[in-house]
C-alpha atoms as a PDB file:
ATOM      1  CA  UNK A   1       0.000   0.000   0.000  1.00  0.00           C
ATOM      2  CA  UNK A   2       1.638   3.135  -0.771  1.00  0.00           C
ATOM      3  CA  UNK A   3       1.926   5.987   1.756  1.00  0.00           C
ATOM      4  CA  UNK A   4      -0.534   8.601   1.871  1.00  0.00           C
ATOM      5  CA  UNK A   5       0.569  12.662   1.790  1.00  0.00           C
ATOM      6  CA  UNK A   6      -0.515  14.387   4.527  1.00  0.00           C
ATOM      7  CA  UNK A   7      -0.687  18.674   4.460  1.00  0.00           C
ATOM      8  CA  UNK A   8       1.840  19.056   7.481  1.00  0.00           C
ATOM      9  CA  UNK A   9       4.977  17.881   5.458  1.00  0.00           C
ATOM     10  CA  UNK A  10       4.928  14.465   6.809  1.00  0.00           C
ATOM     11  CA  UNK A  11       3.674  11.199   5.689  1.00  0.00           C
ATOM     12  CA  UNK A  12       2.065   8.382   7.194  1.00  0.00           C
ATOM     13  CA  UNK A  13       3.312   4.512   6.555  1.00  0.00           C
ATOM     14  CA  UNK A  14       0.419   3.035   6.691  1.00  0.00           C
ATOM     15  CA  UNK A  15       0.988  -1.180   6.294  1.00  0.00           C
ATOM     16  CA  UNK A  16      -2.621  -1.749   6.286  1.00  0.00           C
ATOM     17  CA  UNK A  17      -5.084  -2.277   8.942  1.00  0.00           C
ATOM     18  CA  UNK A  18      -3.931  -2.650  12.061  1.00  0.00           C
ATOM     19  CA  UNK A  19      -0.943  -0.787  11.500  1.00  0.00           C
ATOM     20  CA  UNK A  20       1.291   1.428  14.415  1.00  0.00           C
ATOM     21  CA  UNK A  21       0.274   4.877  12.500  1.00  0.00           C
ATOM     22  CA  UNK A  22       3.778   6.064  13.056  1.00  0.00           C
ATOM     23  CA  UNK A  23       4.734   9.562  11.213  1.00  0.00           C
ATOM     24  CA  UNK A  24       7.956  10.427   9.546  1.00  0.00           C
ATOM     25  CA  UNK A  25       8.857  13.835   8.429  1.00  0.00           C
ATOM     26  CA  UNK A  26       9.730  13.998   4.675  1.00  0.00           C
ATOM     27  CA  UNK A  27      12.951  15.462   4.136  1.00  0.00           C
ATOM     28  CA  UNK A  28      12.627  19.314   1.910  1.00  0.00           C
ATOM     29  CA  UNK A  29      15.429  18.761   0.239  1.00  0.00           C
ATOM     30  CA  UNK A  30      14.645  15.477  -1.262  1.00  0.00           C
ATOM     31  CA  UNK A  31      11.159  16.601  -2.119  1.00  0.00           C
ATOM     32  CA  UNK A  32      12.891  19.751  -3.565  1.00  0.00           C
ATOM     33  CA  UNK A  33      15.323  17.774  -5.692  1.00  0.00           C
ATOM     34  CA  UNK A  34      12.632  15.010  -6.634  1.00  0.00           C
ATOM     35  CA  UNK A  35      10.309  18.148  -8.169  1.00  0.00           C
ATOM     36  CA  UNK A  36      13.799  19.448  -9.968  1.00  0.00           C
ATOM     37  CA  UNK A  37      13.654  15.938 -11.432  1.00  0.00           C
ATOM     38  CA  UNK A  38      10.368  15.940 -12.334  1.00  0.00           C
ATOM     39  CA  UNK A  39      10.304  19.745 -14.409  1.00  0.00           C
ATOM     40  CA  UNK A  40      13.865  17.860 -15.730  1.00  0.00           C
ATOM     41  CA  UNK A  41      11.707  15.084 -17.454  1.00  0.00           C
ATOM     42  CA  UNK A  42       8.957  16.932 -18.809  1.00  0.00           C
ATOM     43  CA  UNK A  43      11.110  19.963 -20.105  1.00  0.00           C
ATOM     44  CA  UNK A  44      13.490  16.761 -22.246  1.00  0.00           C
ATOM     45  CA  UNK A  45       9.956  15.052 -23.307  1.00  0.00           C
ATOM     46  CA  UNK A  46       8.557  18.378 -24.325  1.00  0.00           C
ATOM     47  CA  UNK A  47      12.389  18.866 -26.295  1.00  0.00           C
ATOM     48  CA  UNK A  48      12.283  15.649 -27.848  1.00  0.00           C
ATOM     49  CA  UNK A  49       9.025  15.807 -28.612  1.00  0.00           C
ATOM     50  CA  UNK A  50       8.821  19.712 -30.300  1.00  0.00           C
ATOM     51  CA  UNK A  51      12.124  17.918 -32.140  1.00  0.00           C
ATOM     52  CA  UNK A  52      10.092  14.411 -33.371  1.00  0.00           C
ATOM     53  CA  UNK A  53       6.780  16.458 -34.670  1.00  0.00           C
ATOM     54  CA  UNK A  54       9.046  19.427 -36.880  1.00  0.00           C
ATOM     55  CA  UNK A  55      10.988  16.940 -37.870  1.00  0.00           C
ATOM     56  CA  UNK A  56       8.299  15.121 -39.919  1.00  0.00           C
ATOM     57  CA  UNK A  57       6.415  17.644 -40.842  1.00  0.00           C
ATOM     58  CA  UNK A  58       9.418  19.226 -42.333  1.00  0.00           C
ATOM     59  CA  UNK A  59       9.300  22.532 -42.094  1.00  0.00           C
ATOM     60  CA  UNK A  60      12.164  25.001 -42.372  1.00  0.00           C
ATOM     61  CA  UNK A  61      12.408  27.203 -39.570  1.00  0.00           C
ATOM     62  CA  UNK A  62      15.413  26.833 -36.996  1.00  0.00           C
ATOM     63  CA  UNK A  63      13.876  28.554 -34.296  1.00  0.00           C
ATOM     64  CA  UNK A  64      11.809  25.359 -33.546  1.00  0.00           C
ATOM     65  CA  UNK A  65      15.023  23.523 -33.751  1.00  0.00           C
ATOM     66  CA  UNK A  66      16.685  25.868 -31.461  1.00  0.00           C
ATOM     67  CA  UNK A  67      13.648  26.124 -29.048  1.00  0.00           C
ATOM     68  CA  UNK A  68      13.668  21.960 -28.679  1.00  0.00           C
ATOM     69  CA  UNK A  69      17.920  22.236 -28.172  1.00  0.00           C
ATOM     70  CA  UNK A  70      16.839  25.002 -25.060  1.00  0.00           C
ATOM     71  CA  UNK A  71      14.457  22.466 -23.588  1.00  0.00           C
ATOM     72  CA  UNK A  72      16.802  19.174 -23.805  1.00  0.00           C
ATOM     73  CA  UNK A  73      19.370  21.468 -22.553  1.00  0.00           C
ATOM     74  CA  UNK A  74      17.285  22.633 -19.298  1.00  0.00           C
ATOM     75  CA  UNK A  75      15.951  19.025 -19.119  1.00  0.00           C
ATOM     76  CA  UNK A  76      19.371  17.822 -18.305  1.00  0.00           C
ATOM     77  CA  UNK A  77      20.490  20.656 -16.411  1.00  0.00           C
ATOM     78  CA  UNK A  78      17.837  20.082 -13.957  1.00  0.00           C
ATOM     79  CA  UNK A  79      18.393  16.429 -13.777  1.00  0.00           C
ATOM     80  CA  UNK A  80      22.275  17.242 -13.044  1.00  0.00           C
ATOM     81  CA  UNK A  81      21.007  19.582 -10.406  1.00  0.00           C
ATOM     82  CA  UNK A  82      18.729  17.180  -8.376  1.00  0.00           C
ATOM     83  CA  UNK A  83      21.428  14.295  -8.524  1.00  0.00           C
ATOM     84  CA  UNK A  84      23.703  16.802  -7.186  1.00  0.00           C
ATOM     85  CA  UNK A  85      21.181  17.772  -4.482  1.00  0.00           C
ATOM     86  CA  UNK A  86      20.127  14.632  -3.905  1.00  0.00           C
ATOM     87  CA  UNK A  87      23.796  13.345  -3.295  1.00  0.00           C
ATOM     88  CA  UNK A  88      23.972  15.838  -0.317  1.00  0.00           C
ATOM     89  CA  UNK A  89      21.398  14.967   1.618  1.00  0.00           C
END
């Protein structure tokens, strides 16, 4: 069963029915660096993807091209960042 969020910061492990209802907080940093990760993935899927669809429909204008480089660019500079945060914590 997978844990439930709770609004304080904290999560609840929860192994069912019956279970001790213990609380842990949730570390900021590690949430921080798993939402870098997150805006990391979608900024290289939006890249890749703006790259896949001008690419078959052919048209000539670089600033598309350009535009999809800038997102695969950020994508991996914000996966760099969380590992690097990540690996602190």
């Amino acid at each position: 069963m997978s844990p439930a969020l709770h609004p304080a910061g904290t999560d609840r492990d929860s192994a069912g029915p019956g279970a001790s209802g213990t609380v842990r907080r949730v570390n900021p940093a590690a949430r921080r660096a798993s939402t870098v990760r997150i805006l990391g993935n979608m900024a290289l899927v939006a890249g890749f993807l703006v790259s896949v669809i001008t690419l078959s429909s052919d048209s000539g204008w670089t600033e598309v091209h350009i535009l999809a480089g800038f997102l695969v660019a950020t994508g991996i500079g914000l996966r760099i960042e969380a590992a690097i945060s990540e690996s602190r914590t």
